[in-house]
Every structure is written in structure tokens, then in C-alpha cells.
Protein backbone atom coordinates (compact mmCIF):
# COMPACT_ATOMS: atom_id res chain seq x y z
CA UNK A 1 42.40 -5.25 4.55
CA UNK A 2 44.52 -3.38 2.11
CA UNK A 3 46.92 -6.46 1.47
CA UNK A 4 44.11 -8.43 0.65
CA UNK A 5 42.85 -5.88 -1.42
CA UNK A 6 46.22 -5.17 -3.57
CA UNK A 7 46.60 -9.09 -3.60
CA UNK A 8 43.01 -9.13 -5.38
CA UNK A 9 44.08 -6.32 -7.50
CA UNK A 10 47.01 -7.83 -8.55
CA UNK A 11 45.36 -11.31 -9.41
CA UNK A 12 42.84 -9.64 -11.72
CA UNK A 13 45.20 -7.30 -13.29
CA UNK A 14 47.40 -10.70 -14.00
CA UNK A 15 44.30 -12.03 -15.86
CA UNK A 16 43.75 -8.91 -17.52
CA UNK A 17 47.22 -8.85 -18.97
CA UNK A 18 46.86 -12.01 -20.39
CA UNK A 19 44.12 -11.25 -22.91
CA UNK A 20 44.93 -7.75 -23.86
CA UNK A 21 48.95 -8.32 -23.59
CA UNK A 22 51.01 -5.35 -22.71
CA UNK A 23 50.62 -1.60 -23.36
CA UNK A 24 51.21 -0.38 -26.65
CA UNK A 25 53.25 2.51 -26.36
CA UNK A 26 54.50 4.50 -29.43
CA UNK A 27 53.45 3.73 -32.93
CA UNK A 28 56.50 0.92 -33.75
CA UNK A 29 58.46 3.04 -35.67
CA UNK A 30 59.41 6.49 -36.23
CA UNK A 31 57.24 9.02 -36.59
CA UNK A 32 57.60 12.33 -38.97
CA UNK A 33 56.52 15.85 -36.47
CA UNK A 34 52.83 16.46 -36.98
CA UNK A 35 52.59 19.20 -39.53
CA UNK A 36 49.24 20.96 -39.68
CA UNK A 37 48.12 23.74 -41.87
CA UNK A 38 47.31 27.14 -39.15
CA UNK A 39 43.93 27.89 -40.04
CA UNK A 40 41.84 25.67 -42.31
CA UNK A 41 38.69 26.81 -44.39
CA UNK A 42 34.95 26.17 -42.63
CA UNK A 43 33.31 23.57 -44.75
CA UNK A 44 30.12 26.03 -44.64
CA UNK A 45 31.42 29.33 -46.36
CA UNK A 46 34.77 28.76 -47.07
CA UNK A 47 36.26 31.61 -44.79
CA UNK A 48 39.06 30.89 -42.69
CA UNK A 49 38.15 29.57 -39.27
CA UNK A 50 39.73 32.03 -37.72
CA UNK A 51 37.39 34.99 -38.83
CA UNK A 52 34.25 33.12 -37.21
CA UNK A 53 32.88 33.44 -34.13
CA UNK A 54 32.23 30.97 -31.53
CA UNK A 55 28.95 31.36 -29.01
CA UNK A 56 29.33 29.35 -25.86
CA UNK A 57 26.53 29.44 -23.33
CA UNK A 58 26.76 29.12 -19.53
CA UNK A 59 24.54 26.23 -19.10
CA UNK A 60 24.71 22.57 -21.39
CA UNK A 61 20.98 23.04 -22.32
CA UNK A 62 22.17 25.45 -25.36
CA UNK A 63 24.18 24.19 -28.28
CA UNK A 64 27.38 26.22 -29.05
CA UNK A 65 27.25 28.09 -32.04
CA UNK A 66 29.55 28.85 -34.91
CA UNK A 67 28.69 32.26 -37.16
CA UNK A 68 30.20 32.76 -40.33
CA UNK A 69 31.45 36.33 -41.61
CA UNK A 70 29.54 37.49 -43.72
């Protein structure tokens, strides 16, 4: 049973492969290291992210909340 199920697997994979060609790995050339800025400014107030405070709730029924410094 598991032959005949790798033998199946293998057969669609094949057909797979031949539409969407192999995986792309990398970007094709070199790439410079990511260089981000440490904190950035909320779009809101204009404070640094890093003064806020985040609210996360227990259950998925309430929203997480950002609150600006004031």
C-alpha cells in the first residue's frame, strides 16, 4: 500500500514540476544584509513604538490593542 502510494505521489509531483518548474531559492544575485532602523515612529502620534503599550487578550474574540503615550 505504501509503494503504491509513494508511486502516486511521485507521478503527481512529476506533473506538478512541470508547470511550476523548480524551486526558486535565493533572490539570483547577491543580496546587501537587511538594515532596519531599531524603533520606528507609530503612524498615529508619532512616538517611538517602543514607548506604547500592547494589550493582548486571552481569548480571539477581543482585538489587541495598541495605546499611545500620552
Amino acid at each position: 500500500m505504501a509503494g503504491r502510494f509513494w508511486h502516486w505521489y511521485e507521478q503527481a509531483n512529476r506533473v506538478v514540476r512541470f508547470f511550476t518548474g523548480p524551486a526558486q531559492i535565493g533572490a539570483g544575485y547577491v543580496e546587501e544584509p537587511d538594515v532596519r532602523t531599531t524603533d520606528h515612529a507609530c503612524p498615529m502620534c508619532g512616538a517611538a513604538l517602543s514607548t506604547h503599550t500592547i494589550q493582548r487578550s486571552a481569548n480571539q474574540i477581543t482585538p489587541t490593542r495598541m495605546i499611545c503615550p500620552r
